[in-house]
Protein backbone atom coordinates (compact mmCIF):
# COMPACT_ATOMS: atom_id res chain seq x y z
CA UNK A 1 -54.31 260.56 -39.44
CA UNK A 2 -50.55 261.41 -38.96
CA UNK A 3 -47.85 259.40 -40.00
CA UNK A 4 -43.90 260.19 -38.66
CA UNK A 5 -41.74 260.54 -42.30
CA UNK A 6 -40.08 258.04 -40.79
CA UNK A 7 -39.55 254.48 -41.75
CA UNK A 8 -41.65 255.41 -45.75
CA UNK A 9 -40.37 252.88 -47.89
CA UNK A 10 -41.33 250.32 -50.44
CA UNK A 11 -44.02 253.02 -52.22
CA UNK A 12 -45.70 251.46 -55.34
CA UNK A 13 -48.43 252.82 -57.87
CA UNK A 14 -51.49 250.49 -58.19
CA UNK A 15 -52.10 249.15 -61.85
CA UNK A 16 -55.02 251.46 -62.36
CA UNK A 17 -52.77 254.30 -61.15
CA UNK A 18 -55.37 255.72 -58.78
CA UNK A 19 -53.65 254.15 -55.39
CA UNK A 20 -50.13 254.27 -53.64
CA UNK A 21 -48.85 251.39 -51.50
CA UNK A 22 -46.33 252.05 -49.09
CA UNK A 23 -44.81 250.57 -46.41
CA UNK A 24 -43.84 252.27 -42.40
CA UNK A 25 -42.69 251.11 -39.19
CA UNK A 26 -44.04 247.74 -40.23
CA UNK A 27 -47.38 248.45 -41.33
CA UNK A 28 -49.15 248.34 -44.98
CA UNK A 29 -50.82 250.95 -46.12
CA UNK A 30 -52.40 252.76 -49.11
CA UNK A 31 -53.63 256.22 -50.54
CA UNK A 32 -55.40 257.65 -53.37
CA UNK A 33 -52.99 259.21 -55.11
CA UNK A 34 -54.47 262.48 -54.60
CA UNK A 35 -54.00 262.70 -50.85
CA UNK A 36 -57.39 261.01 -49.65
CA UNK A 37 -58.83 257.91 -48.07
CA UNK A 38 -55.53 256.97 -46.26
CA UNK A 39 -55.72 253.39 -45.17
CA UNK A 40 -54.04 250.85 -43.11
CA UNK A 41 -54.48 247.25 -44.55
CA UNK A 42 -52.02 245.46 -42.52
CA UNK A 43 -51.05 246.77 -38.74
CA UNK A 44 -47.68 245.52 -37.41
CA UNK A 45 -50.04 244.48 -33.87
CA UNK A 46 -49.18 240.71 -34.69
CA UNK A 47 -46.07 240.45 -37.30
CA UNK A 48 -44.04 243.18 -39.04
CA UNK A 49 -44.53 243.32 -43.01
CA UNK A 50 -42.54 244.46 -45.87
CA UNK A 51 -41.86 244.63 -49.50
CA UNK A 52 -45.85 245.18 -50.62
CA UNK A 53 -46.62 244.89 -53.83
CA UNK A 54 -49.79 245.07 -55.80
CA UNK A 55 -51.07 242.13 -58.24
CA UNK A 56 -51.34 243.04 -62.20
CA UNK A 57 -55.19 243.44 -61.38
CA UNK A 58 -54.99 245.65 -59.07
CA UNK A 59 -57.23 242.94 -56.25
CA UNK A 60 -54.45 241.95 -54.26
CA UNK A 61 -51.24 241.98 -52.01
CA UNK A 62 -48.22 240.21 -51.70
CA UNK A 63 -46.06 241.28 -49.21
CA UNK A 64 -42.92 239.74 -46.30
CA UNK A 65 -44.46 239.27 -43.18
CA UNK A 66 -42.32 238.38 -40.09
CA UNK A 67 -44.49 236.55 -37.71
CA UNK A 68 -42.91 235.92 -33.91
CA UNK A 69 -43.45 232.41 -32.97
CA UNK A 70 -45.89 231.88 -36.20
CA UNK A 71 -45.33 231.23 -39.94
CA UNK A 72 -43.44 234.10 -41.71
CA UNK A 73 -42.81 234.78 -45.16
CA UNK A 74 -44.74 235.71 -47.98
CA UNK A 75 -48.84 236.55 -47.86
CA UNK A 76 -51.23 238.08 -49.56
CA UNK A 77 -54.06 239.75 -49.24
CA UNK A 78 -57.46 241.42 -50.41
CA UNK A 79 -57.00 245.16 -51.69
CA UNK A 80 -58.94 246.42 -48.88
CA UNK A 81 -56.93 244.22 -46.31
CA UNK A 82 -58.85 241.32 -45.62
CA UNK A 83 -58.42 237.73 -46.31
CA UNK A 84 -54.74 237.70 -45.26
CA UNK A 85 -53.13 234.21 -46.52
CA UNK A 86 -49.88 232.72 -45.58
CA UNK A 87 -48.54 230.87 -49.21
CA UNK A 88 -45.02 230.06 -48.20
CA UNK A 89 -41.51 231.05 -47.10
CA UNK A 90 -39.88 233.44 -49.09
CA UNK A 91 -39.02 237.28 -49.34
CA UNK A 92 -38.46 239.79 -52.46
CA UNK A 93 -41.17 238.55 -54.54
CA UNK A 94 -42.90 239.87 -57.76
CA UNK A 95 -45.84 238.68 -59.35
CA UNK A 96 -46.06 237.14 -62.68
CA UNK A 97 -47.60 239.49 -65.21
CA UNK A 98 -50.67 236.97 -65.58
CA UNK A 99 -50.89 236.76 -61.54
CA UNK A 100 -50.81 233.40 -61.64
CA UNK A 101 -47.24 233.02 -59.74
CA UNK A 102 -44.92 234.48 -57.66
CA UNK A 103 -41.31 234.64 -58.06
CA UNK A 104 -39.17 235.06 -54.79
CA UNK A 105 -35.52 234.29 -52.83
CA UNK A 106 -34.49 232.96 -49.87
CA UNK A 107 -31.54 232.71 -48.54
CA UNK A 108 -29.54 230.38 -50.84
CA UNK A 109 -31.99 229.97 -54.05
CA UNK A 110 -34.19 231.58 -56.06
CA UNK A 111 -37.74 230.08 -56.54
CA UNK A 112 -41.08 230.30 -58.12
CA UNK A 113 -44.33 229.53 -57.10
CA UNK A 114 -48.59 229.88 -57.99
CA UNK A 115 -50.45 232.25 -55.93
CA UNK A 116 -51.92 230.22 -53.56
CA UNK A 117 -48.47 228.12 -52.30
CA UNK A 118 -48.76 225.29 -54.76
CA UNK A 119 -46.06 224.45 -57.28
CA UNK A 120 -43.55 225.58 -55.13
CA UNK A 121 -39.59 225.38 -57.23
CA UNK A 122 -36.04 225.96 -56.43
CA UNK A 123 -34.82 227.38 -59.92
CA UNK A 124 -31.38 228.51 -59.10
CA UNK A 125 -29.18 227.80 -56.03
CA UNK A 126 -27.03 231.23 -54.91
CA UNK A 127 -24.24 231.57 -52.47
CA UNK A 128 -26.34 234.02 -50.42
CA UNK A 129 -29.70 235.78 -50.69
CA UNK A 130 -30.71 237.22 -53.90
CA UNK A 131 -32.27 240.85 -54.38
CA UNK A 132 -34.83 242.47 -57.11
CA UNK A 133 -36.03 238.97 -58.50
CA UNK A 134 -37.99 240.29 -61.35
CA UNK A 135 -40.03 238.92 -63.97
CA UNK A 136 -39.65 239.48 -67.67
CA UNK A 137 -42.83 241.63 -69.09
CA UNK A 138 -43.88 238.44 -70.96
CA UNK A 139 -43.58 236.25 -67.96
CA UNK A 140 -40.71 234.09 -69.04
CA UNK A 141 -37.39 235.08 -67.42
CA UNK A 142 -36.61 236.13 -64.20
CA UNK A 143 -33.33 238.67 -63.95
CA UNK A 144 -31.79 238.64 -60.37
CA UNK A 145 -28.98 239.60 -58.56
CA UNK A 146 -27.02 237.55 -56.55
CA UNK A 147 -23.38 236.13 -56.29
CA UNK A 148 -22.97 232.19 -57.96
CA UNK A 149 -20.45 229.95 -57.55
CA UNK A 150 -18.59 233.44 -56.31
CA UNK A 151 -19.29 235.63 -59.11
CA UNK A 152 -21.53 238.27 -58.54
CA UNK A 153 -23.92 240.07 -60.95
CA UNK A 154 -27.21 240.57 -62.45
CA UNK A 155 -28.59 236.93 -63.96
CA UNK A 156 -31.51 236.01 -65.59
CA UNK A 157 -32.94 232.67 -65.93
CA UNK A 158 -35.91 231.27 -67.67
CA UNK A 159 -39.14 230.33 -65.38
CA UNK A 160 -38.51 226.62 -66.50
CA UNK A 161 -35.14 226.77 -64.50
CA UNK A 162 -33.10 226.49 -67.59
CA UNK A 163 -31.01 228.89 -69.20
CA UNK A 164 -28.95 230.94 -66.58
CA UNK A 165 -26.93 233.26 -67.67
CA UNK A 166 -25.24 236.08 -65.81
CA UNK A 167 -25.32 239.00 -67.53
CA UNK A 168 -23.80 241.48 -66.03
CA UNK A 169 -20.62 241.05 -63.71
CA UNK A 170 -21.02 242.68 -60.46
CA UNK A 171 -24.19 244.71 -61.49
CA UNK A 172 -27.11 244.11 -59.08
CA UNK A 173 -30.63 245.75 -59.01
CA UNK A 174 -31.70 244.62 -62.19
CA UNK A 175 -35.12 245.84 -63.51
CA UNK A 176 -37.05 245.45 -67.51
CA UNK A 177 -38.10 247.83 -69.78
CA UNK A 178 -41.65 247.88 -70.61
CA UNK A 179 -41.23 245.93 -73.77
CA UNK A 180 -38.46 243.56 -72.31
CA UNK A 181 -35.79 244.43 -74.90
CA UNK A 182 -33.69 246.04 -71.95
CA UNK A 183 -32.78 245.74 -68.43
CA UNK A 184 -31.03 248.26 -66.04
CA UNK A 185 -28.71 247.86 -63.38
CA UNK A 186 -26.67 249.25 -60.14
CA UNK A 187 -23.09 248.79 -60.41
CA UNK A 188 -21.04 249.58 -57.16
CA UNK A 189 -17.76 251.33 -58.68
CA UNK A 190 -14.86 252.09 -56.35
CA UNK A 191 -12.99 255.56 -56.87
CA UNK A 192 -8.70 254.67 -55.69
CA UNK A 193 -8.22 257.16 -52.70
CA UNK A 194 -7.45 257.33 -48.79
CA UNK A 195 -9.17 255.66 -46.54
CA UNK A 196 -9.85 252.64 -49.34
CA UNK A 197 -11.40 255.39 -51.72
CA UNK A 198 -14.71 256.00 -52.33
CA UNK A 199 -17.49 253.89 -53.51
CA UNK A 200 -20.24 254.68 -56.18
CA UNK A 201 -23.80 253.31 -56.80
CA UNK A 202 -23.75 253.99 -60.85
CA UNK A 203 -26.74 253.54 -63.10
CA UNK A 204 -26.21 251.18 -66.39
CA UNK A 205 -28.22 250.09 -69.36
CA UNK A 206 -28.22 246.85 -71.29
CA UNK A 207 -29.98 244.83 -73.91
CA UNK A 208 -31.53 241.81 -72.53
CA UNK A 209 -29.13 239.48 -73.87
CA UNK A 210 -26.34 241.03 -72.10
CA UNK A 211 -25.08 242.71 -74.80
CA UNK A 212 -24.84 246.68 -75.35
CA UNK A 213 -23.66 248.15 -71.99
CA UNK A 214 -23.99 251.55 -72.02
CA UNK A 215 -23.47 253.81 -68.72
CA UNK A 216 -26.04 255.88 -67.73
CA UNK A 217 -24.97 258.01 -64.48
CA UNK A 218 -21.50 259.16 -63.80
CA UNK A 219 -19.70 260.64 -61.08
CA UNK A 220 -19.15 264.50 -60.37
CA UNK A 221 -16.43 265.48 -62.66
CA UNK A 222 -16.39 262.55 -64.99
């Protein structure tokens, strides 16, 4: 089957590393990851979806779906596309390294909830939408970014809803190292010139406290 290069986004490896998931024009699909057995799990024919992502076990999907007249926001689904359940508004999500819960934003909070819909939690109220709500490797934080009270940055907070702390001012994007010690982030740098200069997406590195910013990626010439 051909697919237009078109509209390839969201690609993720499967936990087992033998599958990619990938999103286009709408639709779900996945692929060994040496070329075969392309398949579509979710069609766009009644909603458009976004944002898959696998479960730590590799058995199922969570992904946005936007449903016209129906009930969007976040469902999942079997690995091989069946036994699509709707478990609550909500977009950006990740799944909790046990799969037990999903973390996700809407448009002024950040919340957490278990896999099926139940348990559902506001932990932390934002100006606007948040983006990249991770969680920690051992399943107790959850770094964000989003703009509070008017100060934008990368935060974390624990899963209790306790303990927010921004952590980087104006950095966004944030994502954890394997062992959770670290966390990287996008900070949007502005170079003085005509026109209102020119703006940078630059790469930085921190400990997960905060602490220990170190820049990664720098612009031509510096």
């Amino acid at each position: 089957m051909f697919l237009s290069h078109e509209g390839f986004m969201q690609m993720n490896w499967s936990p087992d590393g033998r599958w990619l998931l990938f999103c286009e024009n709408g639709q779900i699909w996945k692929l060994k990851a040496n070329g075969d057995s392309l398949t579509m799990i979710l069609s766009n024919s009644t909603g458009s979806n976004g944002l898959p992502t696998w479960s730590p076990d590799g058995k199922r999907i969570a992904c946005n779906r936007s449903v016209e007249g129906g009930e969007s926001g976040i469902y999942t689904l079997a690995a091989d596309g069946t036994d699509l359940r709707y478990i609550g508004y909500g977009c950006a999500l990740d799944w909790s390294p046990d799969g037990k819960r999903i973390a996700y934003e809407v448009l002024d909070y950040v919340g957490i909830k278990d896999t099926n819909g139940a348990n559902d939690r506001k932990l932390v109220t934002t100006d606007a939408g948040a983006g990249n709500v991770v969680f920690s490797p051992d399943g107790s934080k959850i770094a964000f970014g989003a703009a509070i009270n008017g100060v934008g940055g990368s935060y974390v907070v624990d899963t209790s809803g306790r303990n927010l702390r921004l952590l980087a001012k104006d950095g966004y994007g944030p994502s954890w190292s394997p062992d959770g010690k670290r966390i990287v982030y996008e900070l949007l740098t502005i170079e003085p010139g005509p026109n209102g200069g020119t703006a940078d997406r630059l790469l930085y590195i921190m400990n997960a406290d905060g602490s220990g910013k170190r820049q990664l990626t720098f612009r031509p010439g510096h």
